[in-house]
Protein backbone atom coordinates (compact mmCIF):
# COMPACT_ATOMS: atom_id res chain seq x y z
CA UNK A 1 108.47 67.92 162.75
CA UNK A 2 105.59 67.83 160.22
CA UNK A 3 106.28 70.55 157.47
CA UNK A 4 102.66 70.73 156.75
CA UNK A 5 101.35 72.48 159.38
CA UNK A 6 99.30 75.86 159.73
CA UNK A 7 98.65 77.05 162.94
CA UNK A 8 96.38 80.20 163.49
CA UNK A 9 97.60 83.22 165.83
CA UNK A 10 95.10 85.40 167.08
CA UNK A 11 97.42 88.88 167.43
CA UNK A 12 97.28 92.16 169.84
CA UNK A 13 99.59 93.98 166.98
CA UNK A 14 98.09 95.50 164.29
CA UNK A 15 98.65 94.85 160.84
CA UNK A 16 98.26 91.15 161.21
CA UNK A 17 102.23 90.77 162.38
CA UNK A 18 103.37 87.01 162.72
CA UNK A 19 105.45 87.70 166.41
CA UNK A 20 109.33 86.83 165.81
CA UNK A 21 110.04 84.25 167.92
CA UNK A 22 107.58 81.64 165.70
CA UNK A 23 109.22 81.35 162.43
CA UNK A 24 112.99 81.79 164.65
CA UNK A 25 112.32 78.96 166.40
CA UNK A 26 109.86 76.40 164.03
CA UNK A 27 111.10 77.91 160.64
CA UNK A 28 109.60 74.55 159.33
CA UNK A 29 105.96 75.48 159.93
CA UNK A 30 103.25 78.26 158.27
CA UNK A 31 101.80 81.02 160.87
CA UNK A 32 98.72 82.71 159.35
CA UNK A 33 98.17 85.74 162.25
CA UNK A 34 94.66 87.41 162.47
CA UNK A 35 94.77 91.03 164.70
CA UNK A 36 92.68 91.62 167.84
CA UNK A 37 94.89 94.99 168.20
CA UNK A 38 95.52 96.02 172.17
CA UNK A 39 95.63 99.94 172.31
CA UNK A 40 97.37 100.04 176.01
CA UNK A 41 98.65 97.30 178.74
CA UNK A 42 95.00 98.85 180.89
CA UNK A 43 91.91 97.00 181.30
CA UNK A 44 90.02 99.80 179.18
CA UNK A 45 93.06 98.86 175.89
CA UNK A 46 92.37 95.30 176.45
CA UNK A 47 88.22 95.55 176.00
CA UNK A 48 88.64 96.05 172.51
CA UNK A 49 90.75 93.53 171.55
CA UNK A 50 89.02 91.06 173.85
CA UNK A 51 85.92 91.29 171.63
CA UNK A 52 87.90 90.94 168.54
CA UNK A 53 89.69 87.39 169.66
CA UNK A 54 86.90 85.05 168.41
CA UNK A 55 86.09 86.80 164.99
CA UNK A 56 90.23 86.73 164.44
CA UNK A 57 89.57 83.16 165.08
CA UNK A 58 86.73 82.59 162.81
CA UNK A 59 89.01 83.76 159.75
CA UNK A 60 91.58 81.92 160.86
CA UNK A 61 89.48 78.31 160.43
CA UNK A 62 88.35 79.87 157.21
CA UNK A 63 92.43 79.93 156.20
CA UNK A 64 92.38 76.40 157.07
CA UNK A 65 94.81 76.48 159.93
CA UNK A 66 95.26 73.14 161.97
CA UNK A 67 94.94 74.98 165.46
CA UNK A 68 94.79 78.60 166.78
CA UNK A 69 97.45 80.02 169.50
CA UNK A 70 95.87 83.29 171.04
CA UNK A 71 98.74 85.48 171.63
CA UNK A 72 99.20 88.24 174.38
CA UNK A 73 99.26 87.45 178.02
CA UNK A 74 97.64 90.21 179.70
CA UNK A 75 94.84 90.49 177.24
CA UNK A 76 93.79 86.59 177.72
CA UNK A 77 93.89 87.04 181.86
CA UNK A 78 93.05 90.45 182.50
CA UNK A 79 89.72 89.58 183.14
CA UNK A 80 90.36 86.72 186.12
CA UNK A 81 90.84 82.99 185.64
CA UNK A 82 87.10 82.48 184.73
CA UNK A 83 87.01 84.55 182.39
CA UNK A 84 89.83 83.28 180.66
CA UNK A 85 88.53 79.49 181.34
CA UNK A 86 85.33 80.56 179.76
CA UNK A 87 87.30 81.69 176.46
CA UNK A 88 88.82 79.17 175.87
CA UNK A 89 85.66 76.69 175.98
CA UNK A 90 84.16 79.51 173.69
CA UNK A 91 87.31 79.14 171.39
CA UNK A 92 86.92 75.72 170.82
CA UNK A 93 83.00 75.21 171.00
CA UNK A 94 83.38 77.49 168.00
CA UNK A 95 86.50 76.77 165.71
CA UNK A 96 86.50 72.29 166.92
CA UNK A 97 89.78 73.14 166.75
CA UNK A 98 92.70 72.83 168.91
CA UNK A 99 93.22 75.81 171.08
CA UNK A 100 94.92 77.48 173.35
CA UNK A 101 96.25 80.99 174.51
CA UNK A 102 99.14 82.74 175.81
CA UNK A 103 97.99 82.71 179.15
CA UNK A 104 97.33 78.65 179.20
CA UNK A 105 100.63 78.67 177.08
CA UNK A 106 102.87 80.01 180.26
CA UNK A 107 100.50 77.36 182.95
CA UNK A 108 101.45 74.49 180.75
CA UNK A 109 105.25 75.67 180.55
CA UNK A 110 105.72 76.09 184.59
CA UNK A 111 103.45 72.81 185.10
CA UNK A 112 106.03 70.67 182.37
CA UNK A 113 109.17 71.89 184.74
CA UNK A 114 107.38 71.18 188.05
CA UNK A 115 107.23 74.56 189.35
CA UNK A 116 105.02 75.43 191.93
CA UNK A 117 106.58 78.49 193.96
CA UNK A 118 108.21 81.25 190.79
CA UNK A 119 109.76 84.40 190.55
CA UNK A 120 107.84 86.55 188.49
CA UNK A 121 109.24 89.64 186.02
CA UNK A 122 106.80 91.29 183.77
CA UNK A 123 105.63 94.18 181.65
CA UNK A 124 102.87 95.23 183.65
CA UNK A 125 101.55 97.74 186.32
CA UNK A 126 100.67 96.86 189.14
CA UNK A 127 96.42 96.64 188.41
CA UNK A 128 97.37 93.95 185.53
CA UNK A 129 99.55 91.96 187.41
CA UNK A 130 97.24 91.81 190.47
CA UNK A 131 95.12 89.76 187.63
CA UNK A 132 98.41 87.82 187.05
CA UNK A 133 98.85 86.82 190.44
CA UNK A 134 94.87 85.51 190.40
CA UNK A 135 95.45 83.55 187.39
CA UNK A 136 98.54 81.74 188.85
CA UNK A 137 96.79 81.28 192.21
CA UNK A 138 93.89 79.46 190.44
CA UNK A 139 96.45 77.43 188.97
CA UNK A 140 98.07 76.77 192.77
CA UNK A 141 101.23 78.71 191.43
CA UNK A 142 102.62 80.86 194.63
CA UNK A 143 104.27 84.35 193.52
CA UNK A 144 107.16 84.22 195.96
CA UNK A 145 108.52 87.62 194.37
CA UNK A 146 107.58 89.89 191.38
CA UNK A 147 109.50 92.43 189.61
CA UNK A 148 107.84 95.15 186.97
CA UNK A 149 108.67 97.38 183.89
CA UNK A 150 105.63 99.35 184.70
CA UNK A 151 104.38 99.73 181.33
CA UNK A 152 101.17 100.93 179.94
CA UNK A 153 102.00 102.00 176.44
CA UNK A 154 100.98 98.92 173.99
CA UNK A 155 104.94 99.13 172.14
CA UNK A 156 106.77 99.62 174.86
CA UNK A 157 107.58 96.35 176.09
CA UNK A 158 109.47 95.58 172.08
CA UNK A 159 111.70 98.10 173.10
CA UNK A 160 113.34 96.57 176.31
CA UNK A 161 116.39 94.50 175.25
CA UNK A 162 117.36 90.95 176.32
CA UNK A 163 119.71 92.46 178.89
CA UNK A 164 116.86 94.73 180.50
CA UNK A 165 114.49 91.75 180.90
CA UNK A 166 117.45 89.36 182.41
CA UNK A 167 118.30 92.32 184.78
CA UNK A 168 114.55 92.38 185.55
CA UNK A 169 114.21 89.03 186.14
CA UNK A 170 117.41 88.65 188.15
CA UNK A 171 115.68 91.48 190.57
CA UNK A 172 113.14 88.87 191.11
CA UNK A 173 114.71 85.58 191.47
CA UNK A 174 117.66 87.27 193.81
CA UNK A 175 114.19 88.15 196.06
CA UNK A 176 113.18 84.54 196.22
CA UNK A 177 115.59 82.05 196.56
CA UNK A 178 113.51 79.18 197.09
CA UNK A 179 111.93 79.66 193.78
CA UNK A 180 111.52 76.70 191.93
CA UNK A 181 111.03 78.94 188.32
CA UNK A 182 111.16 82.43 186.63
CA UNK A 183 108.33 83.40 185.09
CA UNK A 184 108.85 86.43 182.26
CA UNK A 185 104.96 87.53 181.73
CA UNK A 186 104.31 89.44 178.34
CA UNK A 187 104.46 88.28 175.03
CA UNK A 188 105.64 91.98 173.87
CA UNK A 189 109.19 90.81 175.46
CA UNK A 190 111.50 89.54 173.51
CA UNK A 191 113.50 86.53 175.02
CA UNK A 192 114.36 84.10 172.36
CA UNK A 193 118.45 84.51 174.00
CA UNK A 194 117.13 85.27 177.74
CA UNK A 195 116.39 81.12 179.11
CA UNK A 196 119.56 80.10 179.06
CA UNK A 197 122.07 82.44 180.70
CA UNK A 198 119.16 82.82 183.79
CA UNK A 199 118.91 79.00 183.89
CA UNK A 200 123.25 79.05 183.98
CA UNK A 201 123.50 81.42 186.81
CA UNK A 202 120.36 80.24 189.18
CA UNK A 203 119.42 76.42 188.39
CA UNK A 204 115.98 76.68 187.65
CA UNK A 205 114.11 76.70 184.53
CA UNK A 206 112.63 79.67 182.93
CA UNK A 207 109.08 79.93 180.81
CA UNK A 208 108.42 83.13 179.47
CA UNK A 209 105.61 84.21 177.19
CA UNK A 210 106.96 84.97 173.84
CA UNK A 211 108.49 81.32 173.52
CA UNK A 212 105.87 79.15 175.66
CA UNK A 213 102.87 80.23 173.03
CA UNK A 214 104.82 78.45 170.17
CA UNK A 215 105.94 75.67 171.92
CA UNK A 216 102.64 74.96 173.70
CA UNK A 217 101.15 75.67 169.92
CA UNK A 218 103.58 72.82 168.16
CA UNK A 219 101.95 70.73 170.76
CA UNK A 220 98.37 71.49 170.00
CA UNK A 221 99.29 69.78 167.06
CA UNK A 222 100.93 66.43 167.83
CA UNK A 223 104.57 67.92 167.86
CA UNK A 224 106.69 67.72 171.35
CA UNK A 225 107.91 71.24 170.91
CA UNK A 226 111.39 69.87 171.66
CA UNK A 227 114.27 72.61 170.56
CA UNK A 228 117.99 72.82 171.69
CA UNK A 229 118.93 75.74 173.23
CA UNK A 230 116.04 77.47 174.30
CA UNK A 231 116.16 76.69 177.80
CA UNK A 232 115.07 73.67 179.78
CA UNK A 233 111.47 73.52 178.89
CA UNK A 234 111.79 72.89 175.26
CA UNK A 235 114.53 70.09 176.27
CA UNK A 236 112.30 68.54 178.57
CA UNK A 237 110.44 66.84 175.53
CA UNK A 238 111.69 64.20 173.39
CA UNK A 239 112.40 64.99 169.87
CA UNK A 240 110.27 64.16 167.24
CA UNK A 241 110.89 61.00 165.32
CA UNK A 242 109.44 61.20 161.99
């Protein structure tokens, strides 16, 4: 791994907040994070922060960063696979950088394991992950079974522990045993320690949001994203060389 690399984050937190789960897992690399604050998991707390990603990104090529991640889920699909599609062209029409988003982040993950039917656990209500379901559809993704915390407020999803979201998650893949993947949807949950002992006790690999935005943004930049212990997508890389 290069140690002189700066890549961008476009945040939903406020206060400019570099999420966790970055400097845990590529403690070798600089995050420079920009806000686009979310004030609620709703389409109306999304708007905001939607119009906020590409001036977040416009400071962030002004810091000099090598590529731009754009984290939160829900706020880079909410508005249908078009919509997202069309951001991202935006994104990099505008920063000739390379880009990508949380939402693109969790596509690349389940494509890199070969999943094609997933059990899904996330954050949202239903209304948002109707618009999750849509996004993996356009993708050719089938939702054999989904699970929900039901959130709306914007902090809430910080506050479920790693036990909560395997409990979740086992709700969902115990619905669909043909499965082929678990899917953990919001980049609010924390599951640096929640791959593994899911991947142990049903065989299938696991992508969840929090840790697919940094590995899909080590590979914006030339790196394979390969880490031990993670979980099966960030061993299905090589490791770096150099």
């Amino acid at each position: 791994m290069r140690n002189d690399l700066t890549i961008g984050l476009v945040v939903p937190t406020a206060n400019h907040e570099i999420p966790p789960e970055g400097p845990a897992m590529y403690p070798g690399v600089r995050f420079i994070a920009r806000s686009a604050p979310v004030r609620d998991l709703t389409p109306q707390g999304y708007d905001p922060a939607w119009n906020a990603i590409l001036p977040a990104a416009d400071y962030l090529v002004a810091q000099g960063v090598d590529a731009i991640m754009v984290i939160g889920t829900s706020l880079t699909f909410y508005r249908g696979p078009q919509a997202h599609q069309d951001l991202l062209e935006e994104l990099r029409r505008r920063t000739g950088l390379p880009v990508s988003t949380m939402s693109q982040s969790v596509l690349d993950g389940l494509r890199e394991v070969g999943a094609k039917r997933i059990a899904v656990a996330t954050a949202y209500t239903d209304v948002v992950n109707r618009r999750l379901r849509e996004l993996l559809a356009a993708a050719d993704i089938d939702v054999l079974a989904l699970t929900c915390f039901n959130i709306v407020e914007f902090a809430e999803p910080h506050k479920k522990t790693e036990a909560d979201i395997i409990t979740l998650a086992q709700s969902a893949a115990a619905q669909a045993p043909d499965a082929d993947a678990i899917l953990i949807s919001c980049g609010g949950l924390r599951t640096l320690g929640v791959a593994r002992p899911l991947e142990q006790e049903f065989g299938i690999p696991v992508v969840s949001s929090a840790t697919a935005a940094f590995w899909a943004a080590m590979r914006l930049v030339g790196d394979s994203g390969y880490l031990g212990g993670y979980g099966q997508l960030f061993e299905s890389a090589r490791p770096d060389l150099q």
